[in-house]
N, C-alpha and C. Protein backbone atom coordinates (compact mmCIF):
# COMPACT_ATOMS: atom_id res chain seq x y z
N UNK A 1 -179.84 87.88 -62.52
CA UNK A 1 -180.49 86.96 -61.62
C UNK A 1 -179.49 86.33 -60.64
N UNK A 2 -178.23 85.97 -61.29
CA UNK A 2 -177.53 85.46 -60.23
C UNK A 2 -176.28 86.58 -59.69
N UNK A 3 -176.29 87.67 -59.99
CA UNK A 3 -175.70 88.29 -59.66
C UNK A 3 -174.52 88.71 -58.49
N UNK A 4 -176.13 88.24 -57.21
CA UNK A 4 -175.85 88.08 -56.04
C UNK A 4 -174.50 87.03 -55.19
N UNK A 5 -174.66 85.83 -56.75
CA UNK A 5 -173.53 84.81 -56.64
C UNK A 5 -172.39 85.31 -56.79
N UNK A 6 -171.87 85.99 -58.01
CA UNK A 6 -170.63 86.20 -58.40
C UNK A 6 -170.21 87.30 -57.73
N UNK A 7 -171.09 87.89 -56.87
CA UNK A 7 -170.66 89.28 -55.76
C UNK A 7 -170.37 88.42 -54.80
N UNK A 8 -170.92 87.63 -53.71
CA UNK A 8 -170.83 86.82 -52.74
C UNK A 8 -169.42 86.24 -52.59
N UNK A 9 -169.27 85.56 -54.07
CA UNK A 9 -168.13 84.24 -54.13
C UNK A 9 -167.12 84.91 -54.94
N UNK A 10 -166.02 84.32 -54.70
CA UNK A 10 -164.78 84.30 -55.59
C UNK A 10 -164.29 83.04 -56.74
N UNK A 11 -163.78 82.92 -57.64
CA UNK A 11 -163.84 82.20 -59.10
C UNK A 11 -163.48 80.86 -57.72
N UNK A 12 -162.93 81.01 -57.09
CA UNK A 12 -162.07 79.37 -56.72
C UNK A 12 -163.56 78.75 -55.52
N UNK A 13 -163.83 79.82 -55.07
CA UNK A 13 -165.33 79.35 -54.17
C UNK A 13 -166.86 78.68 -55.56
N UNK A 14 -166.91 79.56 -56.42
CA UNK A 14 -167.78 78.99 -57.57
C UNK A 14 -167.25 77.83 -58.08
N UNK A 15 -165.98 77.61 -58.48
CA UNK A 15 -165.61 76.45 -59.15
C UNK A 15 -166.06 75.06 -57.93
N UNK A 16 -165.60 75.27 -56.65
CA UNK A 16 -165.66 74.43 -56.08
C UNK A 16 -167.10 74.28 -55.78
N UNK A 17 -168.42 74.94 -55.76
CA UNK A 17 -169.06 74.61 -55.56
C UNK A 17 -169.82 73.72 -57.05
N UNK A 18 -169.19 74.36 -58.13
CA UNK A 18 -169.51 73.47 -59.56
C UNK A 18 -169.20 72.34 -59.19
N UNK A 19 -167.92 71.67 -58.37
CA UNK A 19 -167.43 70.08 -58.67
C UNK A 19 -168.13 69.81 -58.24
N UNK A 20 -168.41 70.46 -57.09
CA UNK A 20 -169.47 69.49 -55.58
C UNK A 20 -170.70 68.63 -56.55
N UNK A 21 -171.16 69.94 -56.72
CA UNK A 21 -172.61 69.61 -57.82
C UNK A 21 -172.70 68.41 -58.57
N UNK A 22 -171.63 68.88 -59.55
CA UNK A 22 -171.16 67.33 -60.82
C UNK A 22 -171.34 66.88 -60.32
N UNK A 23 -170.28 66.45 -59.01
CA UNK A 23 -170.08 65.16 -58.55
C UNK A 23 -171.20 64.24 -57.87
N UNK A 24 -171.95 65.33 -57.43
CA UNK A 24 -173.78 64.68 -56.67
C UNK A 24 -174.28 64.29 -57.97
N UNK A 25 -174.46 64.48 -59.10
CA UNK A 25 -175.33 64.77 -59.61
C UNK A 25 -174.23 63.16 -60.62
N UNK A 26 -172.80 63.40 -60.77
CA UNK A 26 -172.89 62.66 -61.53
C UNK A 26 -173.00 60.85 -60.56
N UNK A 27 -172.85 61.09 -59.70
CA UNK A 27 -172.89 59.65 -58.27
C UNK A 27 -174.06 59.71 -58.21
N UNK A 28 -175.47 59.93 -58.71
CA UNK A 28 -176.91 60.01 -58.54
C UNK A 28 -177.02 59.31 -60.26
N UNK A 29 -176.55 59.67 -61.27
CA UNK A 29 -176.73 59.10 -62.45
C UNK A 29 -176.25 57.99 -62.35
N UNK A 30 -174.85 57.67 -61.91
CA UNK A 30 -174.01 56.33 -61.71
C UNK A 30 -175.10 55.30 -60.98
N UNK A 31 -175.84 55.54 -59.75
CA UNK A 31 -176.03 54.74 -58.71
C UNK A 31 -177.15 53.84 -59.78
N UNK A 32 -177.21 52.96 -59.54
CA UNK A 32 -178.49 51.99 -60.22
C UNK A 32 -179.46 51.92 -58.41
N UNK A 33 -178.83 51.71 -57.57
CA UNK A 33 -180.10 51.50 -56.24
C UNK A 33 -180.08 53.11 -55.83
N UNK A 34 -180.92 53.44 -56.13
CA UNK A 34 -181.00 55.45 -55.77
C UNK A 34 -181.27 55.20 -54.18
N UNK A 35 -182.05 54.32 -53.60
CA UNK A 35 -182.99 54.27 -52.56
C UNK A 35 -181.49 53.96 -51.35
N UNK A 36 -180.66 52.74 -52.17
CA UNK A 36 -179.59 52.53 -51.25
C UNK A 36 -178.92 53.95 -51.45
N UNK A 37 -178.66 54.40 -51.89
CA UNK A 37 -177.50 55.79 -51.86
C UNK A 37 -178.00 56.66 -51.40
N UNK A 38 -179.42 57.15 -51.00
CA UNK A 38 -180.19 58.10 -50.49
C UNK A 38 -180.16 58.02 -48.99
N UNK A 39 -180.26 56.24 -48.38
CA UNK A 39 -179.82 55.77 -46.93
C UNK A 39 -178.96 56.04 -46.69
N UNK A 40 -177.97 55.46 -47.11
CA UNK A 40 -176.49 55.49 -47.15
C UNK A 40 -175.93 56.87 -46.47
N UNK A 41 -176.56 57.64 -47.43
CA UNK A 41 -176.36 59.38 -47.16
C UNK A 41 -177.06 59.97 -45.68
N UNK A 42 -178.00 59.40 -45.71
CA UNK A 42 -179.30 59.95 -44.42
C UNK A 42 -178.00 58.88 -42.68
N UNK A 43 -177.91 57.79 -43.38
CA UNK A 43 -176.79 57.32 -42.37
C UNK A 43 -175.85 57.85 -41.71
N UNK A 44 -174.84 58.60 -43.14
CA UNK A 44 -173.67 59.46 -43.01
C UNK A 44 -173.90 60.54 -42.10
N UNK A 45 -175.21 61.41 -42.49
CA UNK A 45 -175.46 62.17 -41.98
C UNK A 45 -176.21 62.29 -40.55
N UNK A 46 -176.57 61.25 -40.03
CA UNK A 46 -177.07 60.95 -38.42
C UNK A 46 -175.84 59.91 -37.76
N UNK A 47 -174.43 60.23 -38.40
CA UNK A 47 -173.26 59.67 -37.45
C UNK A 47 -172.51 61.29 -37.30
N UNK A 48 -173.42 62.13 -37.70
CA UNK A 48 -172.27 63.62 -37.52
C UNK A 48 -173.41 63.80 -36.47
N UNK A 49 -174.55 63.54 -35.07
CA UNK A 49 -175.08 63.63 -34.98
C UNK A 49 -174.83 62.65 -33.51
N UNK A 50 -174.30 61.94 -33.36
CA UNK A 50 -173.64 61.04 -32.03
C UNK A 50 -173.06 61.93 -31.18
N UNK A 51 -173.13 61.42 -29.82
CA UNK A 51 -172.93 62.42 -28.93
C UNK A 51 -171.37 62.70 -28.93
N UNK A 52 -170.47 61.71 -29.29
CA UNK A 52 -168.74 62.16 -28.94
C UNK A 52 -168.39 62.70 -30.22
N UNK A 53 -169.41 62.85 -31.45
CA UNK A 53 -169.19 64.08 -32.39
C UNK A 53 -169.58 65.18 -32.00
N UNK A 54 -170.70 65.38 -31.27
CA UNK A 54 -171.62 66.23 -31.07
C UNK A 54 -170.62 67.12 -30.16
N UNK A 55 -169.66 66.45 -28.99
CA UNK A 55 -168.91 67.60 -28.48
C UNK A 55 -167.33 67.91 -28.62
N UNK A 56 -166.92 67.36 -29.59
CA UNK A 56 -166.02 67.55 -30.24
C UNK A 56 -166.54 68.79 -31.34
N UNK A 57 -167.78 68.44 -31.84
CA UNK A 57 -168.01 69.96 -32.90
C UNK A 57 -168.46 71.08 -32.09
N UNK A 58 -168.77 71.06 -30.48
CA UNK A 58 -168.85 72.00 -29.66
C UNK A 58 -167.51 72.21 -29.25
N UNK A 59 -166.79 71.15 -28.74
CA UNK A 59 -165.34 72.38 -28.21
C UNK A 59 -164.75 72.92 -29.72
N UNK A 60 -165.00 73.06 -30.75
CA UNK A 60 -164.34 73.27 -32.25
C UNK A 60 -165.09 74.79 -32.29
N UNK A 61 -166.64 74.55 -32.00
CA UNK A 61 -166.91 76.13 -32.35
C UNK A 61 -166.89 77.16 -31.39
N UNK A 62 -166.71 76.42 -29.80
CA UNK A 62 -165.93 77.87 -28.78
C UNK A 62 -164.89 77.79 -29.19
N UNK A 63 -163.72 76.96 -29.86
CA UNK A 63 -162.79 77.89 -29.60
C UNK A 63 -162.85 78.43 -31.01
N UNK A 64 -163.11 78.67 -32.20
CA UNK A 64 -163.49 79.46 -33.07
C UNK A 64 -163.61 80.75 -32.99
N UNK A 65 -165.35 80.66 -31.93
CA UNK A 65 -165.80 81.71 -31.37
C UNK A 65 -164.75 82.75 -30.29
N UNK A 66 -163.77 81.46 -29.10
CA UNK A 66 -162.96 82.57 -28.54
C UNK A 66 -162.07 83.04 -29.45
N UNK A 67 -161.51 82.59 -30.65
CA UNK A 67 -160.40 82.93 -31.50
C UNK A 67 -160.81 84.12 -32.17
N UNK A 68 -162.32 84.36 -32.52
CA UNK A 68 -162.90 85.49 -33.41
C UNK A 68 -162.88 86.61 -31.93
N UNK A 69 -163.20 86.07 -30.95
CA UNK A 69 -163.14 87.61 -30.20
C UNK A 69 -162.08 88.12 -29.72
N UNK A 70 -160.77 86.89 -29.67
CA UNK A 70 -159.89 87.75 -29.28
C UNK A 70 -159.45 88.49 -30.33
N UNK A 71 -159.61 88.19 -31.46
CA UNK A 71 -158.91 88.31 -32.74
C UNK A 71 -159.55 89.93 -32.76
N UNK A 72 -161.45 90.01 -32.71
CA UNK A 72 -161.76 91.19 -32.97
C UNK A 72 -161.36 92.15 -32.29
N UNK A 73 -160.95 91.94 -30.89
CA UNK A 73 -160.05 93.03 -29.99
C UNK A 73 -159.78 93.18 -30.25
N UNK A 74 -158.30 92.80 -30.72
CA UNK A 74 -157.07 93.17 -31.03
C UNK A 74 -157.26 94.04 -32.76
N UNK A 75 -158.33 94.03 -32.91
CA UNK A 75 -158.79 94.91 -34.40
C UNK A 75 -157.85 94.12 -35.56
N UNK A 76 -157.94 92.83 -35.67
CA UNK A 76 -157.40 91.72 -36.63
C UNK A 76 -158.45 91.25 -37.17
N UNK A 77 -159.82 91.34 -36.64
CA UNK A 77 -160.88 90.58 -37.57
C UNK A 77 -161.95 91.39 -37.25
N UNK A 78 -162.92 91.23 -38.34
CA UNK A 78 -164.61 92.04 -38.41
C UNK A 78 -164.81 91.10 -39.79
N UNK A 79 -166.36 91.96 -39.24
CA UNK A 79 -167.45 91.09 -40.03
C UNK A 79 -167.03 90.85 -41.93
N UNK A 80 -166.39 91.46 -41.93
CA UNK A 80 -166.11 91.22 -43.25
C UNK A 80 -165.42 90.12 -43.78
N UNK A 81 -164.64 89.48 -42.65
CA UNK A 81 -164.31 87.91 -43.01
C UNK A 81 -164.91 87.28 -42.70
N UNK A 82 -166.30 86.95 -42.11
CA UNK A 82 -167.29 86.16 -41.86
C UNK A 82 -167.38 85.08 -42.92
N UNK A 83 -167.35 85.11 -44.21
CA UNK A 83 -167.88 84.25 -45.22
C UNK A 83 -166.27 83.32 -45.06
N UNK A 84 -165.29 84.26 -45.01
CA UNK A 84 -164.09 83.72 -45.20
C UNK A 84 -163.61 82.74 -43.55
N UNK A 85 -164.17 83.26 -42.84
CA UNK A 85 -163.96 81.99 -41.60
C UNK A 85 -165.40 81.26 -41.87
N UNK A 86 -166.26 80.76 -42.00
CA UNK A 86 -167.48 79.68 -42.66
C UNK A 86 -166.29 78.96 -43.61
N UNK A 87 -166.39 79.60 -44.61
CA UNK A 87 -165.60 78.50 -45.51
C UNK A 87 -164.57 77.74 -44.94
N UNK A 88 -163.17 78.26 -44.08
CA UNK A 88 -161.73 77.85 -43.43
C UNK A 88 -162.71 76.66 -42.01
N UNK A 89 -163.84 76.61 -41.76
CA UNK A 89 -164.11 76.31 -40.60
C UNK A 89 -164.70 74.88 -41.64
N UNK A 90 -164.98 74.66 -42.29
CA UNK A 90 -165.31 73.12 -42.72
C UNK A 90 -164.15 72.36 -43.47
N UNK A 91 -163.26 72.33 -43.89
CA UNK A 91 -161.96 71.46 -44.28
C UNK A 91 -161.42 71.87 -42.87
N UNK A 92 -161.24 72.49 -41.97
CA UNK A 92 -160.65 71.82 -40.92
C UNK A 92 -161.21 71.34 -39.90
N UNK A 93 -162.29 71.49 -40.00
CA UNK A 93 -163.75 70.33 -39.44
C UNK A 93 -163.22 69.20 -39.83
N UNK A 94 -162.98 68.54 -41.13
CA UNK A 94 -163.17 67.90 -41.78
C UNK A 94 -161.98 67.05 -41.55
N UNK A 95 -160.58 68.22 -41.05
CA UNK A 95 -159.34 67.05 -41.18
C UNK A 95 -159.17 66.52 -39.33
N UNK A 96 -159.98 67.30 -38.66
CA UNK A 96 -160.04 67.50 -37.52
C UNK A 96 -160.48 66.19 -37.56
N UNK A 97 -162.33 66.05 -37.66
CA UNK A 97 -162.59 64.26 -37.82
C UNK A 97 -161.86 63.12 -38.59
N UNK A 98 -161.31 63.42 -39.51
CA UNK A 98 -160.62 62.82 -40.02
C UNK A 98 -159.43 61.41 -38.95
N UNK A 99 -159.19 62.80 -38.14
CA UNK A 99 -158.05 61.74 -37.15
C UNK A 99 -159.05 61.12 -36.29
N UNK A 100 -159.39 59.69 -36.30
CA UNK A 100 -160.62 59.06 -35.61
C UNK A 100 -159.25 58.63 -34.36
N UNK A 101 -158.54 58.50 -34.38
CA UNK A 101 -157.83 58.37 -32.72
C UNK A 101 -158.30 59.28 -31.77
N UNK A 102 -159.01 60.32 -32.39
CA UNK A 102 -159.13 61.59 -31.49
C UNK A 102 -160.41 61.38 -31.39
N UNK A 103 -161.04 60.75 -31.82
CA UNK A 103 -162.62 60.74 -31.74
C UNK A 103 -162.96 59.20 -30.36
N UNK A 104 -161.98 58.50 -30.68
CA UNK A 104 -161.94 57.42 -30.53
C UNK A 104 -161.82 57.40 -28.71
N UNK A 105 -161.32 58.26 -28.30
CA UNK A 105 -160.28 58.76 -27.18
C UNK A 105 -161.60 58.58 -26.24
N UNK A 106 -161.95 58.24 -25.18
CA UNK A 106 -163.17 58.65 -24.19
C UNK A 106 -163.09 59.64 -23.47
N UNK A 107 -162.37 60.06 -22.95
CA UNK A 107 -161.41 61.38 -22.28
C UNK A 107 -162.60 62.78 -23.01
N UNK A 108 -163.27 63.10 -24.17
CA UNK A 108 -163.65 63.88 -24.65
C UNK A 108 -165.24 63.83 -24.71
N UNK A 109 -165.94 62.81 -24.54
CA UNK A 109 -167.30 62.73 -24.25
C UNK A 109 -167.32 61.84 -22.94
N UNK A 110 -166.45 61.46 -22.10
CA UNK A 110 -166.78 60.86 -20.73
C UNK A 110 -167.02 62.20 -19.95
N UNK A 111 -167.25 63.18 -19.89
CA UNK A 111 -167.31 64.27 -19.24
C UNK A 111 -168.81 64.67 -19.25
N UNK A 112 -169.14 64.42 -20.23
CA UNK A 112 -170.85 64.76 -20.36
C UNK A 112 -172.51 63.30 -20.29
């Protein structure tokens, strides 16, 4: 039945998606206000959703996108790392927002 999983993923991609899980699942047992932690979350998730995120995660996925085509020219990349650039493309999403000086900057959504 799950077959499809352990073909898909590799032991360090399954494990990490096990913590993720726990960790929802054990911060959902912890919470005593479910209703506050459910906002909270719906919050988090409509500030990735503001316009000077919104084009900061657009100049992130052209140049992705130009990096995969020059890359496929040059016969350095095909579809077979697809799963493997998805995965590399969210932790550096992630450290990318991370630096809020860069978010902070107007220079990057005064243009639109």
């Amino acid at each position: 039945m799950l077959t499809w999983l352990f073909d898909t993923f590799n032991n360090r991609e399954l494990s990490t998606i096990l913590l993720v899980v726990m960790f929802f699942c054990y911060a959902i047992y912890k919470t005593e206000d479910i209703e506050g932690l459910i906002s909270q979350l719906f919050d988090l998730l409509l500030q990735f959703f503001q316009k000077k995120f919104l084009v900061i995660q657009g100049y992130f996925l052209v140049y992705i996108f130009i990096e995969i085509l020059i890359l496929h020219n040059f016969f350095y990349w095909n579809t077979t790392y697809l799963k493997d650039t998805m995965i590399w493309m969210f932790p550096a999403y992630f450290l990318i927002m991370n630096h809020s000086a860069l978010v902070e900057k107007n220079i990057f959504y005064e243009l639109y």
